[in-house]
N, C-alpha and C. Protein backbone atom coordinates (compact mmCIF):
# COMPACT_ATOMS: atom_id res chain seq x y z
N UNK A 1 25.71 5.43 -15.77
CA UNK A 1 26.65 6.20 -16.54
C UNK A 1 25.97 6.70 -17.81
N UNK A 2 26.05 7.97 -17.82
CA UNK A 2 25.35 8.39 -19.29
C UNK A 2 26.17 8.70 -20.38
N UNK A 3 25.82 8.86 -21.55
CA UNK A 3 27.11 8.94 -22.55
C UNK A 3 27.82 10.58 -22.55
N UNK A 4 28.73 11.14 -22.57
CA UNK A 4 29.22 12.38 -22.56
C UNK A 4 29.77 12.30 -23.92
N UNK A 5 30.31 11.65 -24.50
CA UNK A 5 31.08 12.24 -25.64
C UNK A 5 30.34 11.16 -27.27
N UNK A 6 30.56 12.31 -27.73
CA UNK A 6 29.67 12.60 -28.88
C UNK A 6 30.26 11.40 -30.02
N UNK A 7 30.00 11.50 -31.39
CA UNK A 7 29.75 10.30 -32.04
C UNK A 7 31.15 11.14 -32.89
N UNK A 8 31.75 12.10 -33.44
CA UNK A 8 32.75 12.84 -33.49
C UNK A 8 34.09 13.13 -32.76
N UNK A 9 33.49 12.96 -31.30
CA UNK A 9 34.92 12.55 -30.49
C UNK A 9 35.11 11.45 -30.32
N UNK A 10 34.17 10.23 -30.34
CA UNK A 10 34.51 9.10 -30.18
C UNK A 10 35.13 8.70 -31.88
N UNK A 11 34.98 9.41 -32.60
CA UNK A 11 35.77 8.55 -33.45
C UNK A 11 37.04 8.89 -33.42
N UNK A 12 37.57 10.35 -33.41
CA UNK A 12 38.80 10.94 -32.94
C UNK A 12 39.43 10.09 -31.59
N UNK A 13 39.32 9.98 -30.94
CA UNK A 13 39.46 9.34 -29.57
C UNK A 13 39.99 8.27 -30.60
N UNK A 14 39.20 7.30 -30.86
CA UNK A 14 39.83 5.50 -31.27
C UNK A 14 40.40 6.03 -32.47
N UNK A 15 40.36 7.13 -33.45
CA UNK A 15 41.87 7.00 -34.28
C UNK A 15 43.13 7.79 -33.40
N UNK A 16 43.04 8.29 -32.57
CA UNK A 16 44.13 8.49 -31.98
C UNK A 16 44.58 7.42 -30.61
N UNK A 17 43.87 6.70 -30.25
CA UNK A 17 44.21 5.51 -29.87
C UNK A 17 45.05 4.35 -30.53
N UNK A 18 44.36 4.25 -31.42
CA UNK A 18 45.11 3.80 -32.41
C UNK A 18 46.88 3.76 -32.83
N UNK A 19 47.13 5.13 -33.19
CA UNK A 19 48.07 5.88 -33.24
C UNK A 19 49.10 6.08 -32.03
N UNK A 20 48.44 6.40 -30.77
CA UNK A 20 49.34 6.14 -30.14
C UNK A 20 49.52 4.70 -29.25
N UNK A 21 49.00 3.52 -29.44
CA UNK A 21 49.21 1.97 -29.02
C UNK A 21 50.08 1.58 -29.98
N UNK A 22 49.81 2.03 -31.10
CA UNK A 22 51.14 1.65 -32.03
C UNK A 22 52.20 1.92 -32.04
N UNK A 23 52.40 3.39 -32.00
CA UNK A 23 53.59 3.88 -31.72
C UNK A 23 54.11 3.15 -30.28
N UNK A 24 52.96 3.35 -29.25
CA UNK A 24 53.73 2.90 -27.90
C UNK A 24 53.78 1.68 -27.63
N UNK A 25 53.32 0.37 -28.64
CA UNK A 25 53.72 -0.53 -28.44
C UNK A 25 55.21 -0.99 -29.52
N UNK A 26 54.95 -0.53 -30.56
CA UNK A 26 56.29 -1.16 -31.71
C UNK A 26 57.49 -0.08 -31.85
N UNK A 27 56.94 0.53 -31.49
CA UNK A 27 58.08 1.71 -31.92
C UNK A 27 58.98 2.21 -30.30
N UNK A 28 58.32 1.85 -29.81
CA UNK A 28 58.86 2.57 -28.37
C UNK A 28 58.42 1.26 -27.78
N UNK A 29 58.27 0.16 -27.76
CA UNK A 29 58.38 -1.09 -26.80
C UNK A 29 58.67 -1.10 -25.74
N UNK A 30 58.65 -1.20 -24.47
CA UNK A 30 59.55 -1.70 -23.18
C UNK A 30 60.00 -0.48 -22.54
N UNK A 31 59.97 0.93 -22.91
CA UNK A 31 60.67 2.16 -22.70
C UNK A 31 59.20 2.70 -21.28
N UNK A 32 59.99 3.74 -21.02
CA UNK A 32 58.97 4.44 -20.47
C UNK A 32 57.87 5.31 -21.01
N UNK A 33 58.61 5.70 -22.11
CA UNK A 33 57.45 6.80 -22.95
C UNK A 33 56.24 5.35 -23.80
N UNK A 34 57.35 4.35 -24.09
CA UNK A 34 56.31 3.46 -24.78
C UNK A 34 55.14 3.11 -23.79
N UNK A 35 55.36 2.71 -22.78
CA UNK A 35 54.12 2.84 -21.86
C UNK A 35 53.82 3.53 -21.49
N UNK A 36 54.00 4.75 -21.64
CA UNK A 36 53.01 6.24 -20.73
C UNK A 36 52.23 6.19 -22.28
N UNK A 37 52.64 5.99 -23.55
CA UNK A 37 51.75 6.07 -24.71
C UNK A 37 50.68 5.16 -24.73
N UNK A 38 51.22 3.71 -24.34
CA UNK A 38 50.18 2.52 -24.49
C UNK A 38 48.97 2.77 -23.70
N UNK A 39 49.30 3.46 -22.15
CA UNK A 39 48.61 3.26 -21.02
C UNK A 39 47.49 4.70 -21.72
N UNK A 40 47.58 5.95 -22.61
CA UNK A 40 47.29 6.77 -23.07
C UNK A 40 45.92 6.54 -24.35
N UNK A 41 46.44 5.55 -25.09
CA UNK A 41 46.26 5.01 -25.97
C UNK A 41 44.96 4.24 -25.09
N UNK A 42 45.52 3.16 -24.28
CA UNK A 42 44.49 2.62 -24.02
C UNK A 42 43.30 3.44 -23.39
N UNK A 43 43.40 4.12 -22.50
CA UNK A 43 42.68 5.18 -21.89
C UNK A 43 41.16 5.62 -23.06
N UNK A 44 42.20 6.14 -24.21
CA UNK A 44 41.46 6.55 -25.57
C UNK A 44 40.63 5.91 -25.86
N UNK A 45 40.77 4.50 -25.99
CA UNK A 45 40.56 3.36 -26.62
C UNK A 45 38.58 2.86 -25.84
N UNK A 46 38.84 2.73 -24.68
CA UNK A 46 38.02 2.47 -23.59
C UNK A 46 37.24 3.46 -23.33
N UNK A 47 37.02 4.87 -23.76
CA UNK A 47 36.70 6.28 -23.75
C UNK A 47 36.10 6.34 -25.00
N UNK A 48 36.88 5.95 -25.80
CA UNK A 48 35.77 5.79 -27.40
C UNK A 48 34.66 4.76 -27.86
N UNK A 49 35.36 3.63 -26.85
CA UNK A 49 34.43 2.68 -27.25
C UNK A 49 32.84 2.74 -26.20
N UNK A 50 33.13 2.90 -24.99
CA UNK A 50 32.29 3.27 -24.14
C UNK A 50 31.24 4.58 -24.12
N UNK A 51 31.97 5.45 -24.47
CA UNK A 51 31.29 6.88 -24.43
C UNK A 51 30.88 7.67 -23.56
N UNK A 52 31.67 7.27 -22.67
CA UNK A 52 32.00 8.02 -21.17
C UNK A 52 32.84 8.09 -20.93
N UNK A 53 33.63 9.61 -20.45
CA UNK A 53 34.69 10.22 -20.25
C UNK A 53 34.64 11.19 -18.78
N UNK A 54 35.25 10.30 -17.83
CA UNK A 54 34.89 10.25 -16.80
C UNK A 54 35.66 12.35 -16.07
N UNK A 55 36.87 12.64 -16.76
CA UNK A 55 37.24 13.79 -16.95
C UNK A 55 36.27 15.17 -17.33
N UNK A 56 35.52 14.88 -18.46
CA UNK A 56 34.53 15.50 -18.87
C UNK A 56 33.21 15.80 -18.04
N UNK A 57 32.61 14.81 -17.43
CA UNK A 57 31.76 14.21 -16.43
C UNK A 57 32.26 15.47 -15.06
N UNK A 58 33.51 15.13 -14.72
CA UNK A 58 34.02 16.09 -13.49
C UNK A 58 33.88 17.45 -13.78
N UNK A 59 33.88 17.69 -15.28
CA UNK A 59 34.48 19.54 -15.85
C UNK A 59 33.01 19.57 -16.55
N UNK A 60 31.84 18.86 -16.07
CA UNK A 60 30.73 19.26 -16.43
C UNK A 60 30.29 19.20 -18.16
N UNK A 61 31.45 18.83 -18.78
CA UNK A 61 31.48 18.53 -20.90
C UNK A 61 30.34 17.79 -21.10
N UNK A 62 29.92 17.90 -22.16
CA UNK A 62 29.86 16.91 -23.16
C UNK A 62 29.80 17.43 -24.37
N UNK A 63 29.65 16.00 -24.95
CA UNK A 63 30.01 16.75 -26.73
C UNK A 63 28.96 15.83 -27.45
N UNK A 64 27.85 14.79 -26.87
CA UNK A 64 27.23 14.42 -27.78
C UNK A 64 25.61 15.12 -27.37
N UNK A 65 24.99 15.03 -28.45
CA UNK A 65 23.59 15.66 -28.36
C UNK A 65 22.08 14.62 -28.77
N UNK A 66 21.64 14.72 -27.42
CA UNK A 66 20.25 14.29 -27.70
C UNK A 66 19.20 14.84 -28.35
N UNK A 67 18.03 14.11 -28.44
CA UNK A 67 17.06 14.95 -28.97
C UNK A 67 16.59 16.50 -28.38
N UNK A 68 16.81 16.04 -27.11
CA UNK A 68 16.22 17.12 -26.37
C UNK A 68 16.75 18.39 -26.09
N UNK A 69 18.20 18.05 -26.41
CA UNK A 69 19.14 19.47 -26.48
C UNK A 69 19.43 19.97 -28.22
N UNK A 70 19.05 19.54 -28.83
CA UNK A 70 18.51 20.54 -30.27
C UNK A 70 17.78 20.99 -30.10
């Protein structure tokens, strides 16, 4: 697995992970939207921390840059 997403989306990614595990865990608890958020959230979460975005990978993206592509 190589890394696709950049040091800029991964931080976006885990603050919006963030944001929405919170919301979809305390604020919306037990609901359906609270878990389509958590399950969202987590997604984010595992995508930022890893740095592979398996979506991106399929649609050919990336967003971080090696030496060799400057």
């Amino acid at each position: 697995m190589k890394m696709n997403v950049g040091t800029l989306d991964r931080g976006i990614r885990l603050l919006l992970a963030s944001v929405f595990l919170y919301v979809g865990l305390f604020l919306y608890g037990g609901s359906a939207l609270g878990i389509g958020l958590s399950v969202v959230g987590g997604v984010l979460l595992v995508t930022g921390l890893v740095g592979f975005c398996g979506l991106y990978s399929l649609l050919g993206l990336h967003t971080n840059q090696t030496r060799e592509q400057l």
